[in-house]
Protein backbone atom coordinates (compact mmCIF):
# COMPACT_ATOMS: atom_id res chain seq x y z
CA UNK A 1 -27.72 14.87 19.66
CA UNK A 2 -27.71 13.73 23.17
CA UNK A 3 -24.92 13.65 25.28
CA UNK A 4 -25.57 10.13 26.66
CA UNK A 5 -23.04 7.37 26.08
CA UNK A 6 -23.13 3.45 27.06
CA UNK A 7 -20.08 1.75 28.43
CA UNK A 8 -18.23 -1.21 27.29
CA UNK A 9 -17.91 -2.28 30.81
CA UNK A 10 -21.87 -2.02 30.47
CA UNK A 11 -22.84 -4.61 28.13
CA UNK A 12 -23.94 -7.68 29.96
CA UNK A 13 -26.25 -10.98 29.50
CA UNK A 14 -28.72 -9.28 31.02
CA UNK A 15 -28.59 -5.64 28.71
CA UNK A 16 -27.29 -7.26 25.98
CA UNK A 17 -30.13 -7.55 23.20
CA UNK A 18 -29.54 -8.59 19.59
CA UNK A 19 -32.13 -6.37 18.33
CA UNK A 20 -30.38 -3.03 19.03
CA UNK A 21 -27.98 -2.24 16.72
CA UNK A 22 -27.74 1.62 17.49
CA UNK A 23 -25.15 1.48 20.62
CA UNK A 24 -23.34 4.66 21.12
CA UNK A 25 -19.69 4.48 22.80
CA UNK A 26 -16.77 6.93 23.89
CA UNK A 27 -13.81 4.76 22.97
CA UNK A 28 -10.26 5.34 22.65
CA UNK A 29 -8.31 3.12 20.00
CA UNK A 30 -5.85 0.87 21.82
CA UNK A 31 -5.02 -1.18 18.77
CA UNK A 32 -5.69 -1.39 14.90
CA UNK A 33 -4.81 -4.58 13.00
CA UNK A 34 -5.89 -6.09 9.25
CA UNK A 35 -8.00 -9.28 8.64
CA UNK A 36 -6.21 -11.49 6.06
CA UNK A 37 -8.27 -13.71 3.77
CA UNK A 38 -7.96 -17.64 4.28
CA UNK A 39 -8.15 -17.92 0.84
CA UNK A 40 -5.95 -15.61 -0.91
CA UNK A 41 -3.79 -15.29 2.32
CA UNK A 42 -4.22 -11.22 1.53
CA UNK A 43 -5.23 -8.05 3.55
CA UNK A 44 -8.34 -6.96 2.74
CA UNK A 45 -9.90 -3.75 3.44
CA UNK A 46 -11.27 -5.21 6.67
CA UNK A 47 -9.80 -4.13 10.22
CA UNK A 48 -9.72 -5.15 13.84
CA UNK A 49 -10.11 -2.62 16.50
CA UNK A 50 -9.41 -3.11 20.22
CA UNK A 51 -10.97 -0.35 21.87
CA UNK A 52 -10.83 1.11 25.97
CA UNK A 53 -13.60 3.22 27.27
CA UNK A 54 -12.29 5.39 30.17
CA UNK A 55 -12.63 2.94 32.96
CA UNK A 56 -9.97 0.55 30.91
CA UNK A 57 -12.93 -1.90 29.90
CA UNK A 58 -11.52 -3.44 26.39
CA UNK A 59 -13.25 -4.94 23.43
CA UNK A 60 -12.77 -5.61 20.24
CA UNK A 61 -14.52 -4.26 16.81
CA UNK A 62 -14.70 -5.82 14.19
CA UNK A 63 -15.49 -3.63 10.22
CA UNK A 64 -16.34 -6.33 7.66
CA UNK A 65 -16.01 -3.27 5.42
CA UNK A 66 -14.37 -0.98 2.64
CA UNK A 67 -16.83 1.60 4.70
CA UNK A 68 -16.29 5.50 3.97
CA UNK A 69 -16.47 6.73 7.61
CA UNK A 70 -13.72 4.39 8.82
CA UNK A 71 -10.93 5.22 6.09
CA UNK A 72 -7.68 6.37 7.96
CA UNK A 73 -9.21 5.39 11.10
CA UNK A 74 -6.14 2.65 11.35
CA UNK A 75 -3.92 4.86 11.37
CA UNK A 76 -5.09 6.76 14.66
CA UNK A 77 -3.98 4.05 17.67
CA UNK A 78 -3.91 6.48 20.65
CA UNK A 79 -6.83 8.72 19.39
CA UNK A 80 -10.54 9.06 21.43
CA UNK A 81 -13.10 8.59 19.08
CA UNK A 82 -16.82 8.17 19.40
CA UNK A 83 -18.62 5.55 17.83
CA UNK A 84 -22.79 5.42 17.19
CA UNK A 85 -25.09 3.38 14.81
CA UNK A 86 -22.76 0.28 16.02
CA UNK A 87 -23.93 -3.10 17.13
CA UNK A 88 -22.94 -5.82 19.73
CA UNK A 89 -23.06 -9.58 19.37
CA UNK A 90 -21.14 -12.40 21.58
CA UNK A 91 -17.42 -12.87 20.54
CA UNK A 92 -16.53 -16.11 18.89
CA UNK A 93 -14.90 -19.13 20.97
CA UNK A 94 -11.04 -19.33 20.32
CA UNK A 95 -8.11 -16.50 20.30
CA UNK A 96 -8.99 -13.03 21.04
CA UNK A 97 -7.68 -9.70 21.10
CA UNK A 98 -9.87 -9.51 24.89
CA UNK A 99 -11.56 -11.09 27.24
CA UNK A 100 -14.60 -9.82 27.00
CA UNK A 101 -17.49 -11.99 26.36
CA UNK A 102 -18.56 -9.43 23.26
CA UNK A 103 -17.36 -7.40 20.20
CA UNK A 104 -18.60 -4.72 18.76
CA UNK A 105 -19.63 -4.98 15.06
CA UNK A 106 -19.71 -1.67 12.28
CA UNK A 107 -21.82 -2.05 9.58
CA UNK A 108 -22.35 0.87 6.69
CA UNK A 109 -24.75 3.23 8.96
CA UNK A 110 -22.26 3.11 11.65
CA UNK A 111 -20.39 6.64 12.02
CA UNK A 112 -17.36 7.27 14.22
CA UNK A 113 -15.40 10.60 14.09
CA UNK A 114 -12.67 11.77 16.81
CA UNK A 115 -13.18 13.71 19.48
CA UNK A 116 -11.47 15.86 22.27
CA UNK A 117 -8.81 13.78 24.79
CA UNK A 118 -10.31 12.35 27.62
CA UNK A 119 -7.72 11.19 29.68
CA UNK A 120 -3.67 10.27 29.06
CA UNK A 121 -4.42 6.44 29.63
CA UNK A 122 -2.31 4.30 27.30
CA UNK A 123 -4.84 0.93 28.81
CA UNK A 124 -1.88 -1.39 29.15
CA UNK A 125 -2.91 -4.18 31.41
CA UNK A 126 0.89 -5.72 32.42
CA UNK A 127 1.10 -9.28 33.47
CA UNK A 128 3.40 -10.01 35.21
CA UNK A 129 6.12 -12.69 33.97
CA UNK A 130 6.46 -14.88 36.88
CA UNK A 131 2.30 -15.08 36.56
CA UNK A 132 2.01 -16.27 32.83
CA UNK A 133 3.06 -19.97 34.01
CA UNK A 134 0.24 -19.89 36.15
CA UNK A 135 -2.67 -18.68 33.78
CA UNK A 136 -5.51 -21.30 33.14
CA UNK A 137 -6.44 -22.58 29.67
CA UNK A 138 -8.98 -20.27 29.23
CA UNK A 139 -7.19 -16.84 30.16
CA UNK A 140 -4.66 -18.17 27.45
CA UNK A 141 -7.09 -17.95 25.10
CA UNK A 142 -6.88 -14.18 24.83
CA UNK A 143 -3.95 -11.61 24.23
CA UNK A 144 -1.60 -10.00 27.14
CA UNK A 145 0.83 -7.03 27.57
CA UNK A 146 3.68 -7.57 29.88
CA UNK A 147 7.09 -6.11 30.68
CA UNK A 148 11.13 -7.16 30.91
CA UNK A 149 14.49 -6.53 30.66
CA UNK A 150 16.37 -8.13 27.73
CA UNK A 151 18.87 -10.66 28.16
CA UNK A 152 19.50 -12.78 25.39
CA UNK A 153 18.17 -12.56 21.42
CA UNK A 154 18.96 -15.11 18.52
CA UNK A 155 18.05 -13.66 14.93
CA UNK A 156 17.08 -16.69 12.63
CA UNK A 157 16.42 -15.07 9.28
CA UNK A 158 18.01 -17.72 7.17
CA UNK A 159 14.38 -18.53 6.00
CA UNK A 160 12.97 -15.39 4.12
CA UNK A 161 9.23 -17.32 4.23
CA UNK A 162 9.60 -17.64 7.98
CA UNK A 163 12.24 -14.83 9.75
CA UNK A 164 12.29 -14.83 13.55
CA UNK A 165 13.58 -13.06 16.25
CA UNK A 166 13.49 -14.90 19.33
CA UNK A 167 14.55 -12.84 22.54
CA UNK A 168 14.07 -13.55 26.27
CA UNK A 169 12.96 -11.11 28.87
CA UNK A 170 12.96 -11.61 33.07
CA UNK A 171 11.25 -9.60 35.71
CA UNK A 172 12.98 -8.24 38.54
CA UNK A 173 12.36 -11.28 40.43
CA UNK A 174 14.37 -13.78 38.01
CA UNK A 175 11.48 -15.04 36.49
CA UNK A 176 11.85 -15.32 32.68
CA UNK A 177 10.52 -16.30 29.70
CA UNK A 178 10.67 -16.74 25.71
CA UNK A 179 9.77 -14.59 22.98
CA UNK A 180 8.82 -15.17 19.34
CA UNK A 181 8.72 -11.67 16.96
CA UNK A 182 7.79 -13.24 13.27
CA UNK A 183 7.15 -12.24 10.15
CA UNK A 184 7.43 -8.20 9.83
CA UNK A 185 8.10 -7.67 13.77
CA UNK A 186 10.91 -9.75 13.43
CA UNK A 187 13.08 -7.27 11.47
CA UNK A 188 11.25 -4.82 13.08
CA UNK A 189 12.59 -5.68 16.69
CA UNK A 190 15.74 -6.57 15.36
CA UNK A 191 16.40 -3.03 13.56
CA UNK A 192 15.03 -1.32 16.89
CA UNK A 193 16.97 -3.12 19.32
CA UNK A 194 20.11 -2.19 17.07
CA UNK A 195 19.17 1.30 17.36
CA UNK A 196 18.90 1.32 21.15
CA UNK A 197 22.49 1.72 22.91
CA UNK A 198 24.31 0.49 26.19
CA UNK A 199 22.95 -0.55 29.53
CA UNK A 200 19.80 -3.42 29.58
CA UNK A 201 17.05 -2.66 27.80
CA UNK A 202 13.23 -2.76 29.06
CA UNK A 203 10.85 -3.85 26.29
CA UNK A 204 6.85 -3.42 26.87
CA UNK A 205 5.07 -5.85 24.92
CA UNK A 206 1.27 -4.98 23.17
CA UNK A 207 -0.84 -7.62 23.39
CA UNK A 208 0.76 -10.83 22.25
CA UNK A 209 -0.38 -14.77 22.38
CA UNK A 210 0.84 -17.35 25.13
CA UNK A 211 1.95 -20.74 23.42
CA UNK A 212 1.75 -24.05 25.27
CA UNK A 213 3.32 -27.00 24.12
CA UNK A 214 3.31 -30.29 25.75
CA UNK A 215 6.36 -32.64 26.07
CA UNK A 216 6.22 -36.18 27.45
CA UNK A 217 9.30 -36.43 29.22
CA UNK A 218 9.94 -32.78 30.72
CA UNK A 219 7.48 -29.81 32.21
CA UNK A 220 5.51 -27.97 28.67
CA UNK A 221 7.20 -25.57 26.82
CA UNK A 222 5.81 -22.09 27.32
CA UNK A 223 6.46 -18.47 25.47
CA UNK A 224 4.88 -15.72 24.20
CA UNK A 225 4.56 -15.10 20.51
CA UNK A 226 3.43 -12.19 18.20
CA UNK A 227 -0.45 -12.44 16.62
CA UNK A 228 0.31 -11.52 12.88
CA UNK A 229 -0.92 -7.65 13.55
CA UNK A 230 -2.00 -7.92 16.52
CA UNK A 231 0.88 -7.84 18.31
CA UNK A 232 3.31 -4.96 19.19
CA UNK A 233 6.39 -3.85 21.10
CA UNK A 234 7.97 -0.52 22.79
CA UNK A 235 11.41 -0.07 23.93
CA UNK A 236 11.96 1.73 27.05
CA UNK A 237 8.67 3.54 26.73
CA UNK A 238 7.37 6.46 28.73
CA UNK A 239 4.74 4.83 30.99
CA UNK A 240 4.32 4.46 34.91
CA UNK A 241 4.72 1.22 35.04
CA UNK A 242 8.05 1.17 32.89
CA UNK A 243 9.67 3.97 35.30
CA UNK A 244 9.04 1.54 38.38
CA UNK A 245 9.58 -1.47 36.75
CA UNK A 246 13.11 0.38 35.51
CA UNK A 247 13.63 1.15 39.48
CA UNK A 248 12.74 -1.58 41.01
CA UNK A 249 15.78 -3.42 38.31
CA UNK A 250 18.39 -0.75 40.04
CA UNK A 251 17.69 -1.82 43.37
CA UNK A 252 17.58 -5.39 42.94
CA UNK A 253 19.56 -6.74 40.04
CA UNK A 254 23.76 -7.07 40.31
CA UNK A 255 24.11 -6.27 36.58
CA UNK A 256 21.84 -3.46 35.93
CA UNK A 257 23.79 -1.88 39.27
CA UNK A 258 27.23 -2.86 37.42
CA UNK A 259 26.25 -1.76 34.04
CA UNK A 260 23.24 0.38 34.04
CA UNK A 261 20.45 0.53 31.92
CA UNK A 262 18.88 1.97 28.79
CA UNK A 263 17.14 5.11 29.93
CA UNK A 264 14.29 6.77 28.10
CA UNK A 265 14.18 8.13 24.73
């Protein structure tokens, strides 16, 4: 077997070519989630993959199938795999996982299988908050991690069709904004929050949608809001960019100096 691999950050209108369907990648998994059917509204055995190479270029697989090489493979977020016998076709218009311009697509003769570590790289691209009022139409169109401190959260479970947990997070520069955890998140923030005590607490959030919503008297409504399972959260998780962020809160803000905040765990 040969040693040479492509790279997502590779694939381009001018190498991209319909015909080959035998690309060969060095990917690790960034983030698994299910397909659910339109028309029974259930998961089928079909999964979403959002894959980094190791210069952080992201895109998205898609396997329309039950296929025998890919079974437990959603269940390994966080691993380096390789990936050959896969193909590459132009991502549809609309909401999507990145904003890459293609997606990779695994068909029956495509083969992945894990391999050694290549790097420590957890590929979380933070935006920051005070920037997400500013993003165009078009960059809203695909998913975004950012990080805050939590300030305020309102549990609305009364409806068991539709629970909520709506929480708001603000930078270091008192820029803040709203946040939507539904369906399964919702209780799933809500249980992990409870279990997190004292000080502030610094939530990193995995990939989640920007809403927009126009009003005709005052400025649009905007928040984030989980993508069914797309979307994810960590509290106080061990990354860079948390550490600094956590830092940068002790210098500057009154009541994280009075009060403290929610170390790691």
């Amino acid at each position: 077997m040969t040693d040479f691999y492509n790279k997502l950050s590779q694939i381009s209108e001018a190498s991209y070519n319909p015909d080959v369907k035998a690309w060969r990648f060095r990917v690790k998994i960034h983030r698994v989630y299910p397909l659910y059917s339109s028309v029974t509204n259930r998961v089928m055995p079909f999964y979403s993959y959002v894959l980094a190479d190791e210069d952080g270029c992201k895109m998205e697989m898609t396997v329309y199938g039950d296929y025998e090489s890919f079974r437990g493979f959603e269940n390994r977020e966080g691993e380096w795999v390789e990936i050959f016998r896969v193909g590459v076709e132009r991502s549809c218009v609309g909401f999507n996982a990145t904003n890459s311009r293609f997606r990779l697509t695994a068909s029956r003769l495509t083969q992945v299988r894990m391999i050694d570590p290549l790097n420590n790289r957890l590929f979380m691209d933070f935006k920051n908050i005070h920037a997400i009022s500013h993003m165009s139409h078009k960059e809203r169109n695909y998913s975004i991690d950012t990080i805050g401190v939590v300030f305020n959260t309102e549990a609305r479970f009364d409806d068991p069709a539709r629970p909520r947990m709506i929480f708001y997070i603000r930078d270091n520069i008192d820029s803040q904004i709203k946040c939507v955890a539904t369906g399964k998140q919702a209780y799933a923030f809500r249980d992990g929050l409870e279990n997190v005590e004292g000080g502030q607490v610094i939530v990193a959030l995995k990939m989640w949608k920007v809403c927009k919503s126009w009003n005709l008297f005052e400025a649009p409504d905007l928040w984030l809001q989980t993508e069914g399972g797309l979307s994810d959260f960590r509290f106080n998780p061990r990354l860079t960019e948390v550490e600094d962020f956590r830092q940068s809160l002790l210098n500057s803000d009154p009541y994280v100096q009075k009060y403290g905040i929610e170390g790691f765990t």
